[in-house]
C-alpha atoms as a PDB file:
ATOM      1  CA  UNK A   1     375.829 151.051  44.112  1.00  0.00           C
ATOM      2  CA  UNK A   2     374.559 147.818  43.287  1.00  0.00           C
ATOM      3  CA  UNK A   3     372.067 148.106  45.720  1.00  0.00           C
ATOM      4  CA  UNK A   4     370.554 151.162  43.734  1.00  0.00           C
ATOM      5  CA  UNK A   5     371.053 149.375  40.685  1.00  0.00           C
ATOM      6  CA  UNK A   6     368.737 146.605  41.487  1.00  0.00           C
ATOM      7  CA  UNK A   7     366.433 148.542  42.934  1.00  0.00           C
ATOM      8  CA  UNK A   8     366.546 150.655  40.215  1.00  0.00           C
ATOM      9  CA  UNK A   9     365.673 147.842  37.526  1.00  0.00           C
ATOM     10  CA  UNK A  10     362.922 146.617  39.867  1.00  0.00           C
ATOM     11  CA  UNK A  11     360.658 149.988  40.078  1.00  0.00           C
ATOM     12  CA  UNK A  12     361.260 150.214  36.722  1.00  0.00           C
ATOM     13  CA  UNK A  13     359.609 146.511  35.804  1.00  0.00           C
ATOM     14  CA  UNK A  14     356.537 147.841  38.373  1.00  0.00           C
ATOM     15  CA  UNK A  15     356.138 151.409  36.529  1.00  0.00           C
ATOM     16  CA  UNK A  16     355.673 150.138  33.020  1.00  0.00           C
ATOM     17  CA  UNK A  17     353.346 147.194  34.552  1.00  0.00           C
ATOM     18  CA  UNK A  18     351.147 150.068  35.997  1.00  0.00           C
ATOM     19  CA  UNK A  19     351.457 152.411  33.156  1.00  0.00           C
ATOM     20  CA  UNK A  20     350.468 149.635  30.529  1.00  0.00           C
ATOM     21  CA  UNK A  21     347.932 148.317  32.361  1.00  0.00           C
ATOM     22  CA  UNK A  22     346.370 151.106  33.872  1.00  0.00           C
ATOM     23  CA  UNK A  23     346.211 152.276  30.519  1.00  0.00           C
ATOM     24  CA  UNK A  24     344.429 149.065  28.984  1.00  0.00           C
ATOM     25  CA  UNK A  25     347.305 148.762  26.221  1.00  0.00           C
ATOM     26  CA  UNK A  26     346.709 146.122  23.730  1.00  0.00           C
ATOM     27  CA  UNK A  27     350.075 145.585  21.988  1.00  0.00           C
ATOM     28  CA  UNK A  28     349.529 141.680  21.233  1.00  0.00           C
ATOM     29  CA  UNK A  29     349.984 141.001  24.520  1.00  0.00           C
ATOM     30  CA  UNK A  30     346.610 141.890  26.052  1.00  0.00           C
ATOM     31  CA  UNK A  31     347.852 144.283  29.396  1.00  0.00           C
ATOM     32  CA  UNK A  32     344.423 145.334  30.063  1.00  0.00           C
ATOM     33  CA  UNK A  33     343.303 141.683  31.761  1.00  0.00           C
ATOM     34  CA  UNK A  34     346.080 142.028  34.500  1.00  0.00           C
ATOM     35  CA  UNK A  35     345.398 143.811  37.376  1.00  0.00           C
ATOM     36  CA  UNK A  36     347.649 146.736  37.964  1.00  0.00           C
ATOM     37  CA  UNK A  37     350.354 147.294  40.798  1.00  0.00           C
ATOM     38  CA  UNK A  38     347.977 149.133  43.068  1.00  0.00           C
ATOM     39  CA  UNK A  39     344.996 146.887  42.761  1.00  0.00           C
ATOM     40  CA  UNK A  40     348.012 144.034  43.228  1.00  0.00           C
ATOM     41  CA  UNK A  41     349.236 145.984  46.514  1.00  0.00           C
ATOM     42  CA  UNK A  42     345.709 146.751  47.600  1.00  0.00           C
ATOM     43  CA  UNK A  43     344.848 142.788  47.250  1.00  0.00           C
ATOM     44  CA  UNK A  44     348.341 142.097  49.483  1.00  0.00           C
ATOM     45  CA  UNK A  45     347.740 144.250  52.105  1.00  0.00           C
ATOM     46  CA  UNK A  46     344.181 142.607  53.096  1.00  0.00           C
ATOM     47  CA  UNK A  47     346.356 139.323  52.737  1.00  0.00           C
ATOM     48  CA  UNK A  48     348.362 140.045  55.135  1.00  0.00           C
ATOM     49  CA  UNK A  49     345.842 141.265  57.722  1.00  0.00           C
ATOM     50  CA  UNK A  50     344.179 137.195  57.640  1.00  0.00           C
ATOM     51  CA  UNK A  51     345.449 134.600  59.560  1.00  0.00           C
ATOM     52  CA  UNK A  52     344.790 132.191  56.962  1.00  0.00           C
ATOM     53  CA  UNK A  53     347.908 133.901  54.647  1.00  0.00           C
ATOM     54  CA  UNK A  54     350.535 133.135  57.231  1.00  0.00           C
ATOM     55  CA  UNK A  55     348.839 129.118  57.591  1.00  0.00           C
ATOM     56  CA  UNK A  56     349.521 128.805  54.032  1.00  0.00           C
ATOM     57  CA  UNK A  57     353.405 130.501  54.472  1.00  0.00           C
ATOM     58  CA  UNK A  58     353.677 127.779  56.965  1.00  0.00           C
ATOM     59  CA  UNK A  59     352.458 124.743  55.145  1.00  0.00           C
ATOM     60  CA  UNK A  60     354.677 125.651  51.675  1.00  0.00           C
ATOM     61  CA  UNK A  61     357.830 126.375  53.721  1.00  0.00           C
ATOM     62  CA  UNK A  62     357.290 123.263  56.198  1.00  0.00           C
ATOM     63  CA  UNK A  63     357.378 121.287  52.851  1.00  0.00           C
ATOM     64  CA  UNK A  64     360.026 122.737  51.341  1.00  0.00           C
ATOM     65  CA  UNK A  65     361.948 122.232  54.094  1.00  0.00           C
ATOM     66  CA  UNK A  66     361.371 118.788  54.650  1.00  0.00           C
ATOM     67  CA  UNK A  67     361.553 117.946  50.947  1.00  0.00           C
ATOM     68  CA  UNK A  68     364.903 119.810  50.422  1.00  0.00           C
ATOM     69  CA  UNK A  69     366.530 118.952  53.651  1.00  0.00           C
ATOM     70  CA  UNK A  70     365.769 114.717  52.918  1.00  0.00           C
ATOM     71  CA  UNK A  71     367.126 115.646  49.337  1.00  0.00           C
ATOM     72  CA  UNK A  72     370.408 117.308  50.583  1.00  0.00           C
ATOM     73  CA  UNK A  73     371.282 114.857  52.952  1.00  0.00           C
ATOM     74  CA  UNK A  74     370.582 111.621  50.462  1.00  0.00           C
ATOM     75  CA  UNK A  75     371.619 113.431  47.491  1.00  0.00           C
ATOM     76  CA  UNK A  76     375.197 114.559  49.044  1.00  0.00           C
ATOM     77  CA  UNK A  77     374.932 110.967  50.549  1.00  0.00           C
ATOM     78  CA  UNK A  78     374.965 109.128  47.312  1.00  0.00           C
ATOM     79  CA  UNK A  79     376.970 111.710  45.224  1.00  0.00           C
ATOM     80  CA  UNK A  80     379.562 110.948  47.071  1.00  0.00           C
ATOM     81  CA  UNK A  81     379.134 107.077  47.022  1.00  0.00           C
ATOM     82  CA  UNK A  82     378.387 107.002  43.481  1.00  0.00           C
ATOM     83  CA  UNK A  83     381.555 109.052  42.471  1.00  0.00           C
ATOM     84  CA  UNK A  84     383.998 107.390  44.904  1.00  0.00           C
ATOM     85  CA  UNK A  85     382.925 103.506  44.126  1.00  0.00           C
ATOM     86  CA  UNK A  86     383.025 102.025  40.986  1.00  0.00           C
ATOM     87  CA  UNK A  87     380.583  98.825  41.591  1.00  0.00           C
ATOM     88  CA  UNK A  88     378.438 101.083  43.744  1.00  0.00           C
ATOM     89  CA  UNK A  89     378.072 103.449  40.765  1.00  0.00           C
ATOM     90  CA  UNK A  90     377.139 100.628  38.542  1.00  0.00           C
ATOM     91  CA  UNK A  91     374.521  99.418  41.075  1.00  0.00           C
ATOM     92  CA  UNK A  92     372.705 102.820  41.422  1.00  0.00           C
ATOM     93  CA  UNK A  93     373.071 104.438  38.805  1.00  0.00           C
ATOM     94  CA  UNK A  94     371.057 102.964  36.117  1.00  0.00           C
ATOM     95  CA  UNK A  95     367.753 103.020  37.866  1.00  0.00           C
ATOM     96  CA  UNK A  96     368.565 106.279  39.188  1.00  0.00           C
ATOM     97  CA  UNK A  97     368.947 108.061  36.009  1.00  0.00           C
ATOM     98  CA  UNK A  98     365.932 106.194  34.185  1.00  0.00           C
ATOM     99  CA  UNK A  99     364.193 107.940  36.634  1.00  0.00           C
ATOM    100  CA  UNK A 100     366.176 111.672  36.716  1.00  0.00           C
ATOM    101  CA  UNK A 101     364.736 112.902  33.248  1.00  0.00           C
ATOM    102  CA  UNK A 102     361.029 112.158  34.585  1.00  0.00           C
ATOM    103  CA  UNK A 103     359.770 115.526  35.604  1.00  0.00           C
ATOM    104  CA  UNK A 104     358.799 115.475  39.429  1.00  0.00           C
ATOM    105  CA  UNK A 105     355.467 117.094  38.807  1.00  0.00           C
ATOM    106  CA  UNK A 106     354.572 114.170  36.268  1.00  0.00           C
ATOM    107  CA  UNK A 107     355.091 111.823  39.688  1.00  0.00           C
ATOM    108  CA  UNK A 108     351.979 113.281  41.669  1.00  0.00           C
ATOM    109  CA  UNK A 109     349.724 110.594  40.705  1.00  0.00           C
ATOM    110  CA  UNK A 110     352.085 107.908  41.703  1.00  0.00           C
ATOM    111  CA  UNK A 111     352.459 109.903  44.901  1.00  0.00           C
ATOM    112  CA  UNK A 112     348.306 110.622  45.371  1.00  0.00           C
ATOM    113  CA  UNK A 113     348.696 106.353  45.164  1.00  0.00           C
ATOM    114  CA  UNK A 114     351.428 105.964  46.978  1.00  0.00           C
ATOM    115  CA  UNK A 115     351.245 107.796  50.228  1.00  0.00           C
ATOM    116  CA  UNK A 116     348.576 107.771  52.561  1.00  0.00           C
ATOM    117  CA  UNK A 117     348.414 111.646  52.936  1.00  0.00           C
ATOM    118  CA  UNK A 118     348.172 114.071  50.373  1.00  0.00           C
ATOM    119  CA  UNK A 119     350.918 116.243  52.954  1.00  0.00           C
ATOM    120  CA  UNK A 120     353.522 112.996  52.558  1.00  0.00           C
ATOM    121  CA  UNK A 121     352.878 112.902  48.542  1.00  0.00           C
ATOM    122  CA  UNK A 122     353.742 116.936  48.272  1.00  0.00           C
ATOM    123  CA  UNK A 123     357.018 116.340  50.397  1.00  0.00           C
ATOM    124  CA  UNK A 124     357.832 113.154  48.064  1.00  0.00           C
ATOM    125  CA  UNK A 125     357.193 115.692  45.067  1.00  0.00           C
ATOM    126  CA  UNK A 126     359.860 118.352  46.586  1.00  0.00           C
ATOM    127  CA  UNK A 127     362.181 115.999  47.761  1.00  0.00           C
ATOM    128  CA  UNK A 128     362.303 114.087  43.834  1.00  0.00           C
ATOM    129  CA  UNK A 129     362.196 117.746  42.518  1.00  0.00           C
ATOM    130  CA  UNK A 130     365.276 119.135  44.631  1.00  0.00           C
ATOM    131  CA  UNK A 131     366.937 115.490  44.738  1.00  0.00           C
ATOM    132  CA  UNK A 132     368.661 114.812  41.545  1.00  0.00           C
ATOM    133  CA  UNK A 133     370.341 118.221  40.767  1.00  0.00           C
ATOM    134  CA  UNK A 134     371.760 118.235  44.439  1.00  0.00           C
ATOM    135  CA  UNK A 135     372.960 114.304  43.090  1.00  0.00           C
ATOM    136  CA  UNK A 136     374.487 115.244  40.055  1.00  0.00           C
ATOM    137  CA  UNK A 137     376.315 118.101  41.608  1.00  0.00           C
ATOM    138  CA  UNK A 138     377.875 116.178  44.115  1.00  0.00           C
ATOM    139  CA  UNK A 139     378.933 113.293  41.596  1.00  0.00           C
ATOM    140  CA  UNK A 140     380.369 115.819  39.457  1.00  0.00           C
ATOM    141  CA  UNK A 141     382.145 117.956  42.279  1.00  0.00           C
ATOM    142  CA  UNK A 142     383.809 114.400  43.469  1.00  0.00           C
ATOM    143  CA  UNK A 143     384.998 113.494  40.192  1.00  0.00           C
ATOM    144  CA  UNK A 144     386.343 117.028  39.646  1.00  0.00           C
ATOM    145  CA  UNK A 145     388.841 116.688  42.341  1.00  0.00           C
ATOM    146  CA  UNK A 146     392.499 116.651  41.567  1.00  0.00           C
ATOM    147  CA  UNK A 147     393.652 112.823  42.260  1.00  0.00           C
ATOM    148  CA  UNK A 148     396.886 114.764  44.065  1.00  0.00           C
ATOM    149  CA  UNK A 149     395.031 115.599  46.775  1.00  0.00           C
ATOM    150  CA  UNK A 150     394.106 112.355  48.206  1.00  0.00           C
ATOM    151  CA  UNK A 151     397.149 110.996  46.906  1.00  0.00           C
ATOM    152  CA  UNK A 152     399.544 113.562  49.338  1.00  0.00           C
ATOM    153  CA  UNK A 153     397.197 113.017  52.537  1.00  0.00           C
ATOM    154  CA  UNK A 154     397.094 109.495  51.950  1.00  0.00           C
ATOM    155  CA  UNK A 155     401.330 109.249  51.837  1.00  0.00           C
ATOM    156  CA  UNK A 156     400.764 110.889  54.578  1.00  0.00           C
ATOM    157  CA  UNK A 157     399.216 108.319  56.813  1.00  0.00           C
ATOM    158  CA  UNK A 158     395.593 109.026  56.695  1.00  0.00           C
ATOM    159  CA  UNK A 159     392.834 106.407  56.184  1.00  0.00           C
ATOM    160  CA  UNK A 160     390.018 106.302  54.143  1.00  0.00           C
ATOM    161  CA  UNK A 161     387.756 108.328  56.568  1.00  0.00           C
ATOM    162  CA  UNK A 162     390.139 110.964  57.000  1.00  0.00           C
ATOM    163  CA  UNK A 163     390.526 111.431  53.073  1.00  0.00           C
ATOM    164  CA  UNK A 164     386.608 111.696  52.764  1.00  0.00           C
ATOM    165  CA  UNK A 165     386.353 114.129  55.582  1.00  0.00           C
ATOM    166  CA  UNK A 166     389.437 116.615  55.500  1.00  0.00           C
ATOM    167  CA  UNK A 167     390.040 116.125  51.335  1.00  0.00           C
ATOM    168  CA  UNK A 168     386.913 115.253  49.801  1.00  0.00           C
ATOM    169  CA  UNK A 169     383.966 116.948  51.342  1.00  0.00           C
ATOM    170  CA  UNK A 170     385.530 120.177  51.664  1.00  0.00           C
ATOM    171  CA  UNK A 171     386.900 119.936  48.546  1.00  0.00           C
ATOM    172  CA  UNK A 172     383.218 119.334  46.618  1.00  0.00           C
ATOM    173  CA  UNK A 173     381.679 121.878  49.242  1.00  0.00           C
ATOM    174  CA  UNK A 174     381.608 124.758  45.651  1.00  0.00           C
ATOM    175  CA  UNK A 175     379.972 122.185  43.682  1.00  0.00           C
ATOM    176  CA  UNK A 176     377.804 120.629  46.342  1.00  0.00           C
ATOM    177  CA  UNK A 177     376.313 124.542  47.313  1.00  0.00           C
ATOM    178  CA  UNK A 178     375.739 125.041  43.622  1.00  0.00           C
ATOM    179  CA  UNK A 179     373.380 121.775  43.020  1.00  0.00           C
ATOM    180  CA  UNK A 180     371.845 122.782  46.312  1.00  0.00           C
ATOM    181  CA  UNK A 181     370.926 126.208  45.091  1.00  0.00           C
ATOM    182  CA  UNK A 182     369.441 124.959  42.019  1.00  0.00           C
ATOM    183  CA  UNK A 183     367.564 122.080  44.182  1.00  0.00           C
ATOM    184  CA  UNK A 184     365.829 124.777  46.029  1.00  0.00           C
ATOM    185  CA  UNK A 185     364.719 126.977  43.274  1.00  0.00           C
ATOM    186  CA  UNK A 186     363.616 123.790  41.646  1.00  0.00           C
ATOM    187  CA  UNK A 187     361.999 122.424  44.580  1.00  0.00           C
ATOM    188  CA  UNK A 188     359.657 125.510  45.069  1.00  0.00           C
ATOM    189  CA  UNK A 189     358.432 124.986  41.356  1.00  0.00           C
ATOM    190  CA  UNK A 190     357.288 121.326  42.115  1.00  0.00           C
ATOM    191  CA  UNK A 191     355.913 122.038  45.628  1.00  0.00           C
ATOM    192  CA  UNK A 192     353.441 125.235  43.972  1.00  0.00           C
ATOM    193  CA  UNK A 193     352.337 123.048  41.498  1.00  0.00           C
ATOM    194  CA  UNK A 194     352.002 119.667  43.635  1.00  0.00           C
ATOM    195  CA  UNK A 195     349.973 121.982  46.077  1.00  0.00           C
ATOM    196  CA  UNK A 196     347.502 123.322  43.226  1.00  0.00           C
ATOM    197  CA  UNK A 197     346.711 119.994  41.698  1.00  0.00           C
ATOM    198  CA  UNK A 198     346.453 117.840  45.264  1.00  0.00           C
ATOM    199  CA  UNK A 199     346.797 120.579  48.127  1.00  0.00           C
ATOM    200  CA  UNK A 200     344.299 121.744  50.637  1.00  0.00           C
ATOM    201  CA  UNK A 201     346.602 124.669  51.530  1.00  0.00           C
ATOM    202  CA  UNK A 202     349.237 126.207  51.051  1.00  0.00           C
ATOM    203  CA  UNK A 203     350.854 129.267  48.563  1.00  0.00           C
ATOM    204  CA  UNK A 204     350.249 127.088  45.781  1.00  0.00           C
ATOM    205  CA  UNK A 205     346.956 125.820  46.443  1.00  0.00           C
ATOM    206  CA  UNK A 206     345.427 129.640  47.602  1.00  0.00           C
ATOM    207  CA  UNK A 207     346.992 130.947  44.064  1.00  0.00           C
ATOM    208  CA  UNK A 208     345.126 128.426  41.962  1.00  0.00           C
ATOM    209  CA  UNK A 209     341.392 129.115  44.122  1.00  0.00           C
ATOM    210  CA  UNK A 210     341.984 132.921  43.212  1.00  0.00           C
ATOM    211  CA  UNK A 211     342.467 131.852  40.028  1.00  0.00           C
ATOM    212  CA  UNK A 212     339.384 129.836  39.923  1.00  0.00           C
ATOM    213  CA  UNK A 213     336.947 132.582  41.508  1.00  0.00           C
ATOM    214  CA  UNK A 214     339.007 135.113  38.687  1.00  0.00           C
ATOM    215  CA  UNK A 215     340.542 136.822  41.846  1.00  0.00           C
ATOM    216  CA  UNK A 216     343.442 138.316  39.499  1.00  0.00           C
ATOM    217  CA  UNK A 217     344.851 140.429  42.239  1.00  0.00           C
ATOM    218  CA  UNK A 218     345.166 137.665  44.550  1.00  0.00           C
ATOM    219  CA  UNK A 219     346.438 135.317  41.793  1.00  0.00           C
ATOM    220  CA  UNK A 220     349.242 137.900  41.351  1.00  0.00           C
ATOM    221  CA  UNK A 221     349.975 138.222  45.164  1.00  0.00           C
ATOM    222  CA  UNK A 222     350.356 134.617  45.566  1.00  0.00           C
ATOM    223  CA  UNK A 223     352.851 134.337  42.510  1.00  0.00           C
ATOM    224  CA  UNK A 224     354.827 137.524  44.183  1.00  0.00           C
ATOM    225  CA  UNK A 225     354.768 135.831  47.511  1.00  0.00           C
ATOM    226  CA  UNK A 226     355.864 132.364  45.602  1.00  0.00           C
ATOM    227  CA  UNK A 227     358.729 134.543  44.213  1.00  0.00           C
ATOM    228  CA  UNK A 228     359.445 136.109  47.165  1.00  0.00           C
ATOM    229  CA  UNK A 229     359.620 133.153  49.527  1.00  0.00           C
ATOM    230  CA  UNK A 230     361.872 131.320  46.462  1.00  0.00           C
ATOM    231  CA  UNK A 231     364.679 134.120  46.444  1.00  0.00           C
ATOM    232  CA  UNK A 232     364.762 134.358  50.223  1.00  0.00           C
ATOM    233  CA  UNK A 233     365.488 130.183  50.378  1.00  0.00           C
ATOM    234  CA  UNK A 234     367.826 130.306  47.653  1.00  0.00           C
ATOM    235  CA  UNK A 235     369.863 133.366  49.266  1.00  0.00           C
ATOM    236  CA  UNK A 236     370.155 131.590  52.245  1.00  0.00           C
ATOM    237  CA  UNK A 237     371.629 128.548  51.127  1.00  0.00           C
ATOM    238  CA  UNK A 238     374.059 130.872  48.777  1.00  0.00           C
ATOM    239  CA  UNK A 239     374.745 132.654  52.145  1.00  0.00           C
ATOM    240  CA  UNK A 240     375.463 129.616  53.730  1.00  0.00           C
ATOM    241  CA  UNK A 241     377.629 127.957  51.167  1.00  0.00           C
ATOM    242  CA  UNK A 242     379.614 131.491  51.149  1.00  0.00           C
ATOM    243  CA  UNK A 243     380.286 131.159  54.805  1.00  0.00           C
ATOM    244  CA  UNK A 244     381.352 127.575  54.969  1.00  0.00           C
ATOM    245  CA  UNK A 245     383.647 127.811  52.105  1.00  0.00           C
ATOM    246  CA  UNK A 246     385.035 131.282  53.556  1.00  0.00           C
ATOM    247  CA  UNK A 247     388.609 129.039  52.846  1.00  0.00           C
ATOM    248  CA  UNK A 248     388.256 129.103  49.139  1.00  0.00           C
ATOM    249  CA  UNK A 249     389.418 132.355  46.747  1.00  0.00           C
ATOM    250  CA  UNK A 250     386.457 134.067  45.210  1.00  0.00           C
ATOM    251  CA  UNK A 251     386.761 132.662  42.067  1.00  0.00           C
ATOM    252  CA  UNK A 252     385.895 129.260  43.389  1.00  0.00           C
ATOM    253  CA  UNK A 253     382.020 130.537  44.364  1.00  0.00           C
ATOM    254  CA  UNK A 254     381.565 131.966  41.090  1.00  0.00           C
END
């Protein structure tokens, strides 16, 4: 049923798109410069019939990955540290959040300095981007914990490693699949726009050239696609936190 609900909601959205701009409605919002669903579906299915669609796929998802992935490990990494020692926290945290309210597409002309590769400045871009709320999370998940917890184990015998890997990594794991679920959506928003300002390919950098030859339909494919790869990422990593924290009661994941 929920199934058909969705569904539902989406043809919806796609028959009022055709119907007001197939019908060149002006109602402030001026309907008749889009291009309509089957112009939009026409443009996509020549996409998909060039090689040079799936090369771009490629390059946006082999940055994303390598972006998020470097920002899950360090971010979980140093949540953890920053949370569980006090002069540690001190140490890192100060530069670290005069730095987190700096927007990560605001960093791509450090990065177009920085790095020798345009490629390694778009991963640096992702991995800032999906970085600090996959941080923050993780800080917040560790202080969360109930002390009791590592107090019982610890009466119990067990040493400091033990407590970090039986009490409090499992015990953050809600938190921790949360920040990385917002790291990803955030991440693909920062890699698009890295790849249209500094990009020689990519989902990004093909949306902005349709853009700039007024390619409408193609603009609109590429922001689909963008959409499209976006949800798939984040469902995995939702599916993935569900099956890892199969242990908890529902009303933990929510």
């Amino acid at each position: 049923m929920r199934w058909v609900l969705r569904i539902g909601s989406l043809a919806v959205v796609l028959v009022l798109w055709q119907l007001l701009t197939a019908s060149d409605t002006r109602a402030w919002l001026r309907f008749d410069q889009l291009p309509t669903v089957v112009e939009v579906v026409e443009r996509f299915a020549v996409q998909i019939g060039v090689a040079e669609f799936y090369h771009d796929l490629g390059a946006s998802l082999g940055r994303i990955m390598a972006g998020f992935l470097l920002a899950a490990v360090l971010g979980v990494a140093l949540g953890v540290v920053i949370a569980r020692s006090r002069w540690l926290g001190d140490l890192l945290r100060p530069p670290l959040e005069v730095v987190r309210p700096i927007p990560a597409i605001a960093l791509v002309p450090i990065a177009i300095l920085l790095f020798p590769t345009d490629e390694q400045g778009i991963v640096f871009i992702t991995f800032v981007a999906a970085f600090f709320p996959i941080l923050v999370s993780t800080r917040h998940a560790v202080r969360a914990l109930p002390t009791i917890w590592e107090d019982a184990v610890r009466t119990m015998g067990a040493s400091t490693r033990q407590v970090l890997f039986r009490v409090v990594l499992p015990g953050t794991l809600p938190g921790v699949f949360g920040g990385l679920s917002v790291g990803m959506g955030v991440a693909w928003i920062c890699v698009i726009s890295a790849e249209m300002i500094s990009g020689q390919f990519g989902v990004g950098y093909r949306t902005w050239q349709a853009y700039t030859v007024v390619d409408y339909p193609g603009v609109i494919v590429g922001m689909v696609t963008i959409g499209g790869l976006g949800y798939l990422t984040s469902a995995a990593v939702e599916l993935l936190g569900r099956r890892v924290t199969r242990w908890l009661p529902r009303e933990a994941l929510r």
